[in-house]
Protein backbone atom coordinates (compact mmCIF):
# COMPACT_ATOMS: atom_id res chain seq x y z
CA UNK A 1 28.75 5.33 -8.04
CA UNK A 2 31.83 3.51 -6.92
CA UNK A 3 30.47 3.56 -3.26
CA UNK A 4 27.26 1.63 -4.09
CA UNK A 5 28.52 -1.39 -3.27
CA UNK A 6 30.06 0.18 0.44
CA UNK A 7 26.80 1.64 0.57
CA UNK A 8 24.74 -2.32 -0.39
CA UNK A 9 27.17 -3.77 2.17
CA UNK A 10 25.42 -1.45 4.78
CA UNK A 11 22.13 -1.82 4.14
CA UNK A 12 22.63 -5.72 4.36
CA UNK A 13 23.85 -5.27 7.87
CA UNK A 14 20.61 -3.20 8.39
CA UNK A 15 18.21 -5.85 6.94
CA UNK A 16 20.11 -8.88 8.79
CA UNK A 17 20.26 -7.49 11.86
CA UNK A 18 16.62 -6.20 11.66
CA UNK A 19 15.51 -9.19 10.67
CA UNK A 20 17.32 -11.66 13.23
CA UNK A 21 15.58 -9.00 16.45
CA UNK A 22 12.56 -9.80 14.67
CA UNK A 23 12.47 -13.50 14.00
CA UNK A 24 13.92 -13.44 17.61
CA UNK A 25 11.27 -11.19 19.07
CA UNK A 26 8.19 -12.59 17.55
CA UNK A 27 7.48 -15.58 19.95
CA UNK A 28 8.81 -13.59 23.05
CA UNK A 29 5.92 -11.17 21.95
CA UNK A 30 3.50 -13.96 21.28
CA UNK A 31 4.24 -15.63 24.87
CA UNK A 32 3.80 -12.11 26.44
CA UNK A 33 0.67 -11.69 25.09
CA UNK A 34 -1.02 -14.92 25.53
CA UNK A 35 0.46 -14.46 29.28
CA UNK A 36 -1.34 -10.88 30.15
CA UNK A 37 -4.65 -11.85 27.64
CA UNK A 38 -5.06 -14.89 30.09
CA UNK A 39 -4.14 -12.51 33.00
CA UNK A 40 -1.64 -15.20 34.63
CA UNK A 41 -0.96 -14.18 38.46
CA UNK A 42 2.48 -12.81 39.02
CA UNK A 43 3.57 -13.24 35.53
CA UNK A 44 0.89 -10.73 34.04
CA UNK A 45 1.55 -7.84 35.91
CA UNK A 46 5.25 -8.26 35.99
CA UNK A 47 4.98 -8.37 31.96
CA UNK A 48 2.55 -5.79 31.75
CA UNK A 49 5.67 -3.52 34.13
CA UNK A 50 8.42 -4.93 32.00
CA UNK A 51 6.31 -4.00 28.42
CA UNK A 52 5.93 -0.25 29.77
CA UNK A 53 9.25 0.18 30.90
CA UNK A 54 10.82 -1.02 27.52
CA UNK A 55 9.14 0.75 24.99
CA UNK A 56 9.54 3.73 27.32
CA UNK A 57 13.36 3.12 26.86
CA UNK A 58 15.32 4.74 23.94
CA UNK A 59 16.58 2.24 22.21
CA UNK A 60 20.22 3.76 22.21
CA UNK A 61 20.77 3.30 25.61
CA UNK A 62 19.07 -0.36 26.19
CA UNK A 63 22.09 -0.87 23.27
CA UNK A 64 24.80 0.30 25.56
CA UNK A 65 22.84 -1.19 28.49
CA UNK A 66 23.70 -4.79 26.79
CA UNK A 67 27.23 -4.01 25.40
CA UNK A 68 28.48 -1.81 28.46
CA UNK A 69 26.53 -2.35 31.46
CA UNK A 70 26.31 -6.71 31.20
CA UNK A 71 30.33 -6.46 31.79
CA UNK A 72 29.68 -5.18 35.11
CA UNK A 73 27.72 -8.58 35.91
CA UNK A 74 30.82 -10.63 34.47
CA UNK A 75 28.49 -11.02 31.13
CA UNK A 76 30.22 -10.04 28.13
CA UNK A 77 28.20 -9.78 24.36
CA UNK A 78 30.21 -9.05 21.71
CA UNK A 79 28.34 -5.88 19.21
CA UNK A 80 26.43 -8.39 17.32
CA UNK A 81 24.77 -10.37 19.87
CA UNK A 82 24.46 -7.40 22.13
CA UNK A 83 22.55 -5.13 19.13
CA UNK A 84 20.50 -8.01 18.13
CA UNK A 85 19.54 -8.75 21.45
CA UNK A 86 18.61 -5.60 22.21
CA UNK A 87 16.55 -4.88 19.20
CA UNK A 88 14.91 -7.87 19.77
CA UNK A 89 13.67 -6.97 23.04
CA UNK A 90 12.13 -3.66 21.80
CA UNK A 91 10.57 -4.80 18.83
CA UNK A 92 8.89 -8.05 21.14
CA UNK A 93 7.40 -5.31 23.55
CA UNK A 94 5.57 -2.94 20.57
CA UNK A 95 4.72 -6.32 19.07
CA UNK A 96 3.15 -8.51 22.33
CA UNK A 97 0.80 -5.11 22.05
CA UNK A 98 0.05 -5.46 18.92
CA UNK A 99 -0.81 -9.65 19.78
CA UNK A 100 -2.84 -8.50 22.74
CA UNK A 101 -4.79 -6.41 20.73
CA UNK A 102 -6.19 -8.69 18.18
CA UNK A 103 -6.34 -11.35 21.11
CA UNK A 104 -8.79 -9.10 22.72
CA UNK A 105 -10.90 -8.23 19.44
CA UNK A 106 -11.08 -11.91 18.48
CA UNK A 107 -14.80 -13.25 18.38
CA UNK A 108 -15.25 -15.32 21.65
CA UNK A 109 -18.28 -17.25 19.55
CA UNK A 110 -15.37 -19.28 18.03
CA UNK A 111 -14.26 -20.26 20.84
CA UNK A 112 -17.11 -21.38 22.52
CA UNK A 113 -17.52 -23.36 19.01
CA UNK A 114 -14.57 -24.85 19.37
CA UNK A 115 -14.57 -25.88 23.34
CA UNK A 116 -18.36 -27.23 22.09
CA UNK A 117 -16.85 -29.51 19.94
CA UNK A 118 -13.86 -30.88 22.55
CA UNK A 119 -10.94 -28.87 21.97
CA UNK A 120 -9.19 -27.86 24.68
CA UNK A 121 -7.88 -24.25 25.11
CA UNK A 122 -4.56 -25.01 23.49
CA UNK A 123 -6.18 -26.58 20.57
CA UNK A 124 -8.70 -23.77 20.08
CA UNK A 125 -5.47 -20.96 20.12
CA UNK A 126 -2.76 -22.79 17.68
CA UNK A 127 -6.00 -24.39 15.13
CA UNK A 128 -8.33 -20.94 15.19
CA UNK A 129 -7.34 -18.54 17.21
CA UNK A 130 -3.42 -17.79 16.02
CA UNK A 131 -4.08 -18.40 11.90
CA UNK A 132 -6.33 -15.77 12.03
CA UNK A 133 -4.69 -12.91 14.32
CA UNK A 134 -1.63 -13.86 12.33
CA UNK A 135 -3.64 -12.87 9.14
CA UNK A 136 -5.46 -10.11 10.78
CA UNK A 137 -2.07 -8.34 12.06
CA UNK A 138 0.30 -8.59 9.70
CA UNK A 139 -0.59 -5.13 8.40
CA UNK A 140 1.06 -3.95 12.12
CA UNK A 141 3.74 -6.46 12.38
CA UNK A 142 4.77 -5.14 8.92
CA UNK A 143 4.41 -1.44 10.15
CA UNK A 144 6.54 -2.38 13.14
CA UNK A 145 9.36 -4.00 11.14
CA UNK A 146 9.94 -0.86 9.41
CA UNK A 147 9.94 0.99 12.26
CA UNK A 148 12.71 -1.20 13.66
CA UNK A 149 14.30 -1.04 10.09
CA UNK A 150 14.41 2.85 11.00
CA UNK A 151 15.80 2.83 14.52
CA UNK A 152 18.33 -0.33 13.85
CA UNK A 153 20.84 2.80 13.14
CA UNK A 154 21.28 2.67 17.33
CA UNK A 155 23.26 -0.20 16.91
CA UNK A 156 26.23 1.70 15.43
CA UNK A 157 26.89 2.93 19.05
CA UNK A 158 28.48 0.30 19.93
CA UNK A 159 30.68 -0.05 16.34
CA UNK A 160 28.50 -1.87 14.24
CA UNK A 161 29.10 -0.48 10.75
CA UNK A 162 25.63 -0.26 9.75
CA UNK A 163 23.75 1.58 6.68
CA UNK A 164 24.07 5.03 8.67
CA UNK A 165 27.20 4.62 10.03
CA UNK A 166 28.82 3.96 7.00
CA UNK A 167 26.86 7.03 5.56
CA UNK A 168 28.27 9.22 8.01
CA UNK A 169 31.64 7.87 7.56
CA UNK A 170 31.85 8.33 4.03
CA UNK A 171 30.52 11.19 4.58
CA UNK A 172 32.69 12.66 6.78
CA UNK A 173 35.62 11.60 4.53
CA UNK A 174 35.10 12.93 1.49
CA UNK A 175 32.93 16.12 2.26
CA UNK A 176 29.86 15.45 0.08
CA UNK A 177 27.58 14.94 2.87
CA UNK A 178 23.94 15.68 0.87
CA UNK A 179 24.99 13.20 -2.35
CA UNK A 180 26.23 10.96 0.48
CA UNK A 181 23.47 11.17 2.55
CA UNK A 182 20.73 11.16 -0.05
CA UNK A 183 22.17 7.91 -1.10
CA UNK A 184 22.03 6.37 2.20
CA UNK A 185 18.34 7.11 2.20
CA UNK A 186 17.61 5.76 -1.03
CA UNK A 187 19.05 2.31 0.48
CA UNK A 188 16.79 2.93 3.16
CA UNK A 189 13.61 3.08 0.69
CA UNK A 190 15.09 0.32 -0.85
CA UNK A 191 14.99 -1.95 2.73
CA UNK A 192 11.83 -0.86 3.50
CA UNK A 193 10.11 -1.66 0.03
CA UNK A 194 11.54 -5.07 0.44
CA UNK A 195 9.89 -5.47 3.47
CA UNK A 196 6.97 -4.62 2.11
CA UNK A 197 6.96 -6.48 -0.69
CA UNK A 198 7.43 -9.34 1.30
CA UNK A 199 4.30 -8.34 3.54
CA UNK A 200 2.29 -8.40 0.47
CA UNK A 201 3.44 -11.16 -0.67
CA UNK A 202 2.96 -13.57 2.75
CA UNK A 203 -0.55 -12.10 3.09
CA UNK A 204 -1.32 -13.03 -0.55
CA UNK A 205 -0.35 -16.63 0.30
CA UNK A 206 -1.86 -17.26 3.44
CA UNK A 207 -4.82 -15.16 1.80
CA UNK A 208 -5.06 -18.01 -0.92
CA UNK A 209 -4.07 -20.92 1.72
CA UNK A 210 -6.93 -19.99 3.69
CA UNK A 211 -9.47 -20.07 0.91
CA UNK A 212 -8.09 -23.65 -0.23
CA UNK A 213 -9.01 -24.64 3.14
């Protein structure tokens, strides 16, 4: 019991830095997105390249990518800004998907309702269009934050003394890896019920800010 709070100390570090990639990533993934929906010239397929080629990477090495390989170019991140950056580009990738996808599926009717009416295409996406995919995938936003929650344990690669590294650590010291071990997980369970809490909780409120409306 007297490592709990070594042990709370970690998970923080997990949530944080999970959280910053995905504050960070969620208008990067929104702008990519609206950029291949509309099927922009030259930026589209050069997104649509960059999108593949990211979530095809593990997300260990686009970690040392940012903390070893920038040095190279004369760019140095320190582990923080390096991990965050990093996990914000791979969450933004499995997220602009998840945008494009309920870009697609939304009901061109309103649309044409809404250019009928003299709203221009801009008006139309941030008054009808974005409320509503923003309602309609938070279910898979949500599903994707944990999943980053669960692979945020590459950033200890690079030193970061995360919820797992500190697990393995400990440990390693004092050679009780399963009580160890089983403890890190349960702070893991812990994160991830937060976050989804919190899901519940935001689609509850827009749920009721909608029907005011």
């Amino acid at each position: 019991m007297e490592n709990i709070p070594y042990f709370l100390g970690g998970a923080l570090i997990t949530f944080s830095f999970s959280c910053f990639a995905w504050v960070l990533g969620m208008p990067l993934s929104l702008s990519i997105a609206i950029v291949r929906v509309n099927r922009i010239p030259v930026l589209a397929p050069i997104l649509a390249v960059y999108v593949s080629f990211l979530r095809s990477l593990p997300l260990p090495l686009l970690v040392m990518l940012f903390y070893f390989g920038l040095p190279v170019t004369g760019i140095n991140l320190d582990p923080p800004v390096a991990g965050v950056i990093a996990l914000a580009l791979n969450t933004s990738t499995f997220n602009s998907e998840i945008w494009r996808s309920a870009m697609l599926n939304f009901p061109i009717e309103q649309l044409d309702a809404a250019k009928a009416v003299g709203m221009t295409s801009m008006q139309a996406f941030w008054r009808i269009t974005l409320p509503q995919i923003w309602r309609a995938s938070i279910p898979d936003l949500t599903n994707e934050a944990t999943l980053l929650i669960k692979a945020s344990p590459a950033i200890g690669i690079i030193g970061i003394d995360d919820l797992t590294r500190r697990a393995s650590k400990l440990a390693a010291s004092n050679y009780e890896p399963l009580s160890t071990i089983a403890i890190g997980m349960g702070m893991y369970i812990l994160v991830l019920v937060a976050v989804s809490l919190l899901s519940r909780l935001l689609t509850l409120r827009l749920h009721q800010s909608y029907e005011l409306v």
